[in-house]
Protein backbone atom coordinates (compact mmCIF):
# COMPACT_ATOMS: atom_id res chain seq x y z
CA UNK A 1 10.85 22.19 -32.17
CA UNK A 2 10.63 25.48 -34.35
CA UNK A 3 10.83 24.28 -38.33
CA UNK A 4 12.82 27.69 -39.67
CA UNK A 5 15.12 28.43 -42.26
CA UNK A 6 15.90 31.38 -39.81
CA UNK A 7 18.46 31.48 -37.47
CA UNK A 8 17.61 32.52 -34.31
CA UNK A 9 19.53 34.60 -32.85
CA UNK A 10 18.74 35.42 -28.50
CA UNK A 11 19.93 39.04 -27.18
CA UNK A 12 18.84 39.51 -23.55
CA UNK A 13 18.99 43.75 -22.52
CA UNK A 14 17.49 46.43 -20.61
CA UNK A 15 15.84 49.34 -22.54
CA UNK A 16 18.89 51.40 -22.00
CA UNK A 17 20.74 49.11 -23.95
CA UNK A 18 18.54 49.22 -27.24
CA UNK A 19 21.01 51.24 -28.85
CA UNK A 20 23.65 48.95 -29.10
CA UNK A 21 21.66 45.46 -29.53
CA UNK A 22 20.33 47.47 -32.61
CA UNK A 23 23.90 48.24 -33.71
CA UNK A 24 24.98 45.15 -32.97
CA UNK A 25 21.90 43.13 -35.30
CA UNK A 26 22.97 45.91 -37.87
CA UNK A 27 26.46 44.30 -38.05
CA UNK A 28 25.52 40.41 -38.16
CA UNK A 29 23.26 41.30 -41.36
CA UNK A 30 26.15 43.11 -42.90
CA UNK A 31 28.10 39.96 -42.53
CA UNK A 32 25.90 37.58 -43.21
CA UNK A 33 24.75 36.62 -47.10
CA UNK A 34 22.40 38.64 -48.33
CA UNK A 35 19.31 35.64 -48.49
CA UNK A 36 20.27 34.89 -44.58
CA UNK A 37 17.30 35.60 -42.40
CA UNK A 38 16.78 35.41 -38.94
CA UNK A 39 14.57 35.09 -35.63
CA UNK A 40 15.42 37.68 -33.18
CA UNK A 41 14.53 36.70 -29.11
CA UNK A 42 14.67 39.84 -27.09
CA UNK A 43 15.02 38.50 -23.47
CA UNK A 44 13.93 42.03 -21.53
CA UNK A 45 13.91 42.57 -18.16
CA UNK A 46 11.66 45.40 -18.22
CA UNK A 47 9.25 45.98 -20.40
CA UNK A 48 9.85 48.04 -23.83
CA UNK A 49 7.32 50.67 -25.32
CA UNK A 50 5.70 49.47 -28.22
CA UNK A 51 7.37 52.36 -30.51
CA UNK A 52 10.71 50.98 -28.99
CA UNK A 53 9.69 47.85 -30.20
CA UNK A 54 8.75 48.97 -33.93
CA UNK A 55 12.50 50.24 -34.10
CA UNK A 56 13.84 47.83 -33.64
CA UNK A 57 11.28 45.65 -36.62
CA UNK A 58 12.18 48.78 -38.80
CA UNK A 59 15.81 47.61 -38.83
CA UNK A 60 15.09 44.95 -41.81
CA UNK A 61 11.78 43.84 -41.46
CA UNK A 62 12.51 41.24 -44.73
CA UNK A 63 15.75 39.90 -42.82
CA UNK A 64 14.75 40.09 -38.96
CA UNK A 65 11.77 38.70 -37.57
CA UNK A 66 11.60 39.36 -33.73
CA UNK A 67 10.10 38.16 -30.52
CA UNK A 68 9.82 40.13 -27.09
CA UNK A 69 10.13 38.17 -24.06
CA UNK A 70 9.08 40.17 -21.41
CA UNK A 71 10.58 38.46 -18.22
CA UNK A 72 10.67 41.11 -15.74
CA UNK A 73 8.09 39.08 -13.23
CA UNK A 74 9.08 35.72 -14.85
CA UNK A 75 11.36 34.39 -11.80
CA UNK A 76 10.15 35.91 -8.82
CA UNK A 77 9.25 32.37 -7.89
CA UNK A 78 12.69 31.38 -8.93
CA UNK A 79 16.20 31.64 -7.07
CA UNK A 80 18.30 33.70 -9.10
CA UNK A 81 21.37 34.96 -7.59
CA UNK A 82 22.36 38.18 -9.48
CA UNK A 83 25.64 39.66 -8.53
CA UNK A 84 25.44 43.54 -7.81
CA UNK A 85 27.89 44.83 -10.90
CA UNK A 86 25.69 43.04 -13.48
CA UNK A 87 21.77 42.83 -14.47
CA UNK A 88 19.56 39.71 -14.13
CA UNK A 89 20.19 39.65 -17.60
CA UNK A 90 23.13 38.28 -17.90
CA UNK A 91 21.71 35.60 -16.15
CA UNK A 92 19.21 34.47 -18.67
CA UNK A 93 21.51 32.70 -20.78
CA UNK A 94 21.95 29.78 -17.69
CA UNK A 95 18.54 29.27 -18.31
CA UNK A 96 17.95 29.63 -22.58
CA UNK A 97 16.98 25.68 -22.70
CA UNK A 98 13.72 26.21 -20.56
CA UNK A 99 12.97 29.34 -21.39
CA UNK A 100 13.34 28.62 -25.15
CA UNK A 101 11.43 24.90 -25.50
CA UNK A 102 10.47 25.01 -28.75
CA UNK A 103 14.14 25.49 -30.10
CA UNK A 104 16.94 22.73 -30.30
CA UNK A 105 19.92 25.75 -30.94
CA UNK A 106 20.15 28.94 -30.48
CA UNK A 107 23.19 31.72 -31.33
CA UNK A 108 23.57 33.88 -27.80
CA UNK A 109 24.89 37.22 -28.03
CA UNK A 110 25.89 40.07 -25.70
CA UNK A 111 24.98 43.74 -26.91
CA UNK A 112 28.36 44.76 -26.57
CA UNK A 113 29.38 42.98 -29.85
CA UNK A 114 29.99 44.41 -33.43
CA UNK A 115 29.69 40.96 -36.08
CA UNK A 116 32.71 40.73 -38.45
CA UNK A 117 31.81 37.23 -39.57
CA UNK A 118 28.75 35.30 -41.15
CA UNK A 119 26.85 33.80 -38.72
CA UNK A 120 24.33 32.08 -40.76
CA UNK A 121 27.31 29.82 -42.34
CA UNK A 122 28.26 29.35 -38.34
CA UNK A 123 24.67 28.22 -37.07
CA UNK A 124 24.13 25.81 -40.80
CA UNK A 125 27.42 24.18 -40.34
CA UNK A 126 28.60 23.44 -36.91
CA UNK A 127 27.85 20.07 -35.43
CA UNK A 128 27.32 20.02 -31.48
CA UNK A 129 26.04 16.63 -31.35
CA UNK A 130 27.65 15.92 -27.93
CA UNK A 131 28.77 19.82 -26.96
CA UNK A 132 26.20 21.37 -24.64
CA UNK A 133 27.88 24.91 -26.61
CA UNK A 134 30.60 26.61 -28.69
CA UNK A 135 32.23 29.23 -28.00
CA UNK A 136 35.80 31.31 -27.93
CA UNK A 137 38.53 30.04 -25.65
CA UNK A 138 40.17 33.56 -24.12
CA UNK A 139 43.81 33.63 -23.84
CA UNK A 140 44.64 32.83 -20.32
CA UNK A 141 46.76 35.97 -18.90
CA UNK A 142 49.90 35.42 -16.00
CA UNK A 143 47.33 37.42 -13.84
CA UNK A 144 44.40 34.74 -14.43
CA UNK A 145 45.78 31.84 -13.96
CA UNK A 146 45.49 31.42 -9.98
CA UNK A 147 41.64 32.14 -10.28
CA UNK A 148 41.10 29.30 -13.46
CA UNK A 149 42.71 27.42 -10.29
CA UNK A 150 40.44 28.31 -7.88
CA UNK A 151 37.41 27.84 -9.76
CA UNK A 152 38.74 24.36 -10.94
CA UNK A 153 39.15 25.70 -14.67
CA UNK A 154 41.97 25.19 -17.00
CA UNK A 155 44.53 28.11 -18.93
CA UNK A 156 43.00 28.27 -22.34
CA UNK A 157 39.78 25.76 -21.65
CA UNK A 158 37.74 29.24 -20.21
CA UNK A 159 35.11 30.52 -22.61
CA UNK A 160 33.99 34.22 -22.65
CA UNK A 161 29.95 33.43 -22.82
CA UNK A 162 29.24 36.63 -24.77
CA UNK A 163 29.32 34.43 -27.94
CA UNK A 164 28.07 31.12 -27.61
CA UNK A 165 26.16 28.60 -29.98
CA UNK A 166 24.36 26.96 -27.60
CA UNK A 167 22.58 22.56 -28.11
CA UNK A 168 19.19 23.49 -26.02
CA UNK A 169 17.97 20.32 -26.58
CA UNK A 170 21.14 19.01 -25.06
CA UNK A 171 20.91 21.22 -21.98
CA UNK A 172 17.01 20.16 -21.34
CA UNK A 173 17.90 16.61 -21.65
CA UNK A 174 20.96 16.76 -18.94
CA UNK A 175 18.48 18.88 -17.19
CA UNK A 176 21.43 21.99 -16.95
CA UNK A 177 19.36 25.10 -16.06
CA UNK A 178 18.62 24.41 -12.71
CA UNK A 179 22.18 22.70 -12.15
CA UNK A 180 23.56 26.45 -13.45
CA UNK A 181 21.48 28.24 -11.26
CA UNK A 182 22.62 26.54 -8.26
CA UNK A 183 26.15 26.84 -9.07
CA UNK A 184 25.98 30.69 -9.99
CA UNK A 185 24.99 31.14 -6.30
CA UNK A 186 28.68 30.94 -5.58
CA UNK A 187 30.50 33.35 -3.25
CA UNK A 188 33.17 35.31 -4.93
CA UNK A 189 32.56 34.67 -8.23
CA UNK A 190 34.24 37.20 -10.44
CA UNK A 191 31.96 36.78 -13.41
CA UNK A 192 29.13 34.07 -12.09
CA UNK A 193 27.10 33.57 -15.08
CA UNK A 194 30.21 32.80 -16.99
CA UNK A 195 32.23 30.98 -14.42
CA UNK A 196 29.59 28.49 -13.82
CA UNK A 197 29.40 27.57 -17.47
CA UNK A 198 32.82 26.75 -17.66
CA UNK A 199 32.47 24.84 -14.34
CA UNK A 200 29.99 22.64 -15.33
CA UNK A 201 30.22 22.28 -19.24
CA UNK A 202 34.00 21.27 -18.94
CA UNK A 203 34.97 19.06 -21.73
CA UNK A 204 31.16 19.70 -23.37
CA UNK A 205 32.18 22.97 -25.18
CA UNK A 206 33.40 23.04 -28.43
CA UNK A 207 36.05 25.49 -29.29
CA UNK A 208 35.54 28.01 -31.97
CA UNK A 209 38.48 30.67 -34.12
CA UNK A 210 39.16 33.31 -31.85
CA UNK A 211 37.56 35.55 -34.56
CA UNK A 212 34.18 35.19 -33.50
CA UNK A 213 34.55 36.68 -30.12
CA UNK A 214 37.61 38.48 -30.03
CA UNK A 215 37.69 40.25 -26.35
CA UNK A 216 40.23 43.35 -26.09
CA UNK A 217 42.97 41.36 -25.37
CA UNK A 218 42.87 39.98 -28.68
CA UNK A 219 43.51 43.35 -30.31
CA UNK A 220 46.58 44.98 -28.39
CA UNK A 221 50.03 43.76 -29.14
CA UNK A 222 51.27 43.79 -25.40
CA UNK A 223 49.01 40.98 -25.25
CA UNK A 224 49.83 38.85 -28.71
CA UNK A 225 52.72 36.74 -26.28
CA UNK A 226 49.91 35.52 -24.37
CA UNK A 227 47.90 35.26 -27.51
CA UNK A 228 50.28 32.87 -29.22
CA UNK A 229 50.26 30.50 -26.24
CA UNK A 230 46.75 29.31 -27.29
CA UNK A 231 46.90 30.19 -30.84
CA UNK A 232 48.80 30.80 -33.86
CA UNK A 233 50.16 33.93 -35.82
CA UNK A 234 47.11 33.13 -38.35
CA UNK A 235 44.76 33.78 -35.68
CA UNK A 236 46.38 36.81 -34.73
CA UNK A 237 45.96 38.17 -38.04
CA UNK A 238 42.30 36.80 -38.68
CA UNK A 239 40.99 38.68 -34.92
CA UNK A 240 42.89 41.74 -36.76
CA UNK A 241 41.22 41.41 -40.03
CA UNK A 242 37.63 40.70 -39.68
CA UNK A 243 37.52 39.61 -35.62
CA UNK A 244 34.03 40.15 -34.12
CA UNK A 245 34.46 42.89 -31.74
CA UNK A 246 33.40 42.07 -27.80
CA UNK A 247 33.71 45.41 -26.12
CA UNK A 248 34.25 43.63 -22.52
CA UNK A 249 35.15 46.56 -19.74
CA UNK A 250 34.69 49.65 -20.87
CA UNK A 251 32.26 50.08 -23.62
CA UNK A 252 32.77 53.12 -26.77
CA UNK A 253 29.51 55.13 -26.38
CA UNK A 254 31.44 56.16 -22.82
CA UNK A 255 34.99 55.70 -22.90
CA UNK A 256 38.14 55.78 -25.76
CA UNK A 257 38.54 52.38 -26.09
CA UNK A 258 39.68 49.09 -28.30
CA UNK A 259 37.94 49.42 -31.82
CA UNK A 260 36.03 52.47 -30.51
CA UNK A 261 35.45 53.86 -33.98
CA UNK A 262 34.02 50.46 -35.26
CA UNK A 263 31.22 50.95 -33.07
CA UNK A 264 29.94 54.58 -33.63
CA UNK A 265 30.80 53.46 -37.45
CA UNK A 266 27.54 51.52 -37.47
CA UNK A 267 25.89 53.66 -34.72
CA UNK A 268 25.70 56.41 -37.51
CA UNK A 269 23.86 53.92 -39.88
CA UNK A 270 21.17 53.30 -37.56
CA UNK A 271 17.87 55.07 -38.56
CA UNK A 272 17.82 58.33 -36.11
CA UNK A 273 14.81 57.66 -34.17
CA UNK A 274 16.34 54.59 -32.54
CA UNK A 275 19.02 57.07 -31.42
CA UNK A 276 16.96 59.42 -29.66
CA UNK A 277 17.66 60.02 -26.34
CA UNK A 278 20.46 57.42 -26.50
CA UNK A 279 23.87 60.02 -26.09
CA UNK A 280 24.20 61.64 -22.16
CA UNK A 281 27.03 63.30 -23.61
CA UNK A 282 28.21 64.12 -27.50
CA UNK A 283 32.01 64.07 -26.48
CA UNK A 284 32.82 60.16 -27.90
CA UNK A 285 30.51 60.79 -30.99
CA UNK A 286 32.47 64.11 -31.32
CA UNK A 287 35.81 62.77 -30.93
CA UNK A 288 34.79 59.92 -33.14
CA UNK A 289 33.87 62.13 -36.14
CA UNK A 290 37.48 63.76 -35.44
CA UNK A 291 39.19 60.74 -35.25
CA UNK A 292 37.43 59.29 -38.55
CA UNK A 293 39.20 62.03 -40.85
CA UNK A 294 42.11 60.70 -42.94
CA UNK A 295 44.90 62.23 -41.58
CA UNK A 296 44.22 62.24 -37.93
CA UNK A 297 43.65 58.89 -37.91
CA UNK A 298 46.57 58.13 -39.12
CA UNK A 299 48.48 60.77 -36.91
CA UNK A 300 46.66 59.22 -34.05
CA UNK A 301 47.28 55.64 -35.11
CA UNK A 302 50.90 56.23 -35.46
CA UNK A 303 51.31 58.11 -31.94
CA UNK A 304 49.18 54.82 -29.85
CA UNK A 305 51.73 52.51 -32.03
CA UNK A 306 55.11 54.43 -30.93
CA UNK A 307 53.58 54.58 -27.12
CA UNK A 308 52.52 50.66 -26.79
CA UNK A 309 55.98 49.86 -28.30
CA UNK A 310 58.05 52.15 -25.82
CA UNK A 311 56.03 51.63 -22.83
CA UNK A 312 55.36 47.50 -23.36
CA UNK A 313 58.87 47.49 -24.91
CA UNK A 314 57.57 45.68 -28.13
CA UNK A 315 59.49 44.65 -31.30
């Protein structure tokens, strides 16, 4: 096993997602203490340019050490079934524990995440002795419940698997990779990768604060009723405060959506030639730099508050 003080952290991307894996690293070191360092895995399925590469080191090259997995011809031997609306790399995380042998944990992230919370304090602390993974419980919706059912899940026992600390050495020993892979290979499966984890891990997964994965859901007040069934008004508060941001559905570098300023707040810090060729389109980044002014943020604020309350009829 790897002997580090680092944490190791895995992101798994295409190239055309640099941009916000390097915003997202930008806002776990923010979080974290300043003497936390860590080991970043890039799990790529296609090959980055070795200036891309160097970009990405320039970030903090005191705090972030990284290595480039290059797995684009990696399982053409193996049966991976990837479901047309996502890449093969949202796969990879069924099969972290062989690909990663040399580590006992790992923290998995999706790019689509901004950090509100230390992670290093996470990793040092938790105990997953007999958990194959932690991760955050979502908030079982009216609308969800007959799938949980059909894929044999419970309401409020289904992780989102864009955050998970994950017990490799637990998942080699039970031998879980190929088990996943087999499983993912499901017909109608709305989100395979993540369905199968929650189909086979039941009653192995740890639960964490809905803070450190808090999916849109967890920020709109239409959805708080639903909210409280599986936690309390504290949480509520805590996702408000300082919730890690999971941009799930539609993402803010191409849409106006849930904490869409947060996100081009720490775009702008990144160093510009990451950046480059990055924005089809200036209209978000425009509208962001409008929306970031004072007062018509506030106006703004104040006008989405008045419409969710008339048209969800809130109190």
């Amino acid at each position: 096993m790897v002997k580090s003080k680092n944490i190791p952290i895995v992101l798994a991307f295409t190239p055309n997602y640099l941009v916000p894996a390097a915003t997202c690293l930008l806002s776990i070191l923010e979080h974290a203490a300043n003497m936390a360092t860590f080991d970043v895995i890039c799990l790529l399925s296609e090959t980055l340019t070795n200036d891309r590469m160097e970009q990405l080191r320039n970030l903090d090259r005191t705090r972030l050490t990284f290595t480039f997995l290059d797995l684009q011809d990696h399982f053409q031997h193996v049966d991976i079934h990837v479901d047309a609306r996502y890449t093969i790399a949202a796969s990879y995380r069924l099969l972290l524990a062989d690909l990663l042998p040399d580590y006992a944990r790992v923290i998995y992230l999706d790019c689509d995440l901004i950090v509100r919370n230390d992670l290093a304090t996470l990793f040092q602390k938790i105990t997953l002795t007999d958990y194959y993974m932690a991760g955050v419980f979502e908030a079982t919706l009216a609308s969800q419940q007959a799938y949980m059912k059909e894929i044999g899940c419970q309401d409020g026992a289904y992780i989102n698997s864009g955050f998970l600390v994950m017990n490799l050495a637990l998942l080699r020993a039970d031998k879980m990779g190929p088990k996943l892979l087999l499983a993912a290979q499901q017909k109608n499966l709305q989100f395979p990768d993540q369905d199968v984890i929650n189909q086979l891990c039941q009653g192995k997964i740890l639960g964490l604060p809905p803070y450190y994965n808090a999916i849109r859901t967890f920020f709109l007040p239409q959805y708080k009723k639903d909210f409280l069934r599986y936690y309390s008004p504290q949480d509520w508060l805590a996702v408000a405060r300082h919730g890690t941001v999971h941009y799930t559905g539609s993402k803010p570098w191409n849409s106006l959506t849930v904490q869409f300023a947060l996100w081009w707040s720490y775009y702008e810090k990144l160093p510009k030639g990451i950046k480059t060729g990055f924005l089809k389109s200036r209209k978000y980044y425009l509208i962001f730099k409008i929306y970031n002014t004072p007062v018509f943020r506030q106006i703004v604020d104040l006008l989405l508050s008045l419409y969710r309350h008339a048209k969800y009829k809130l109190k």
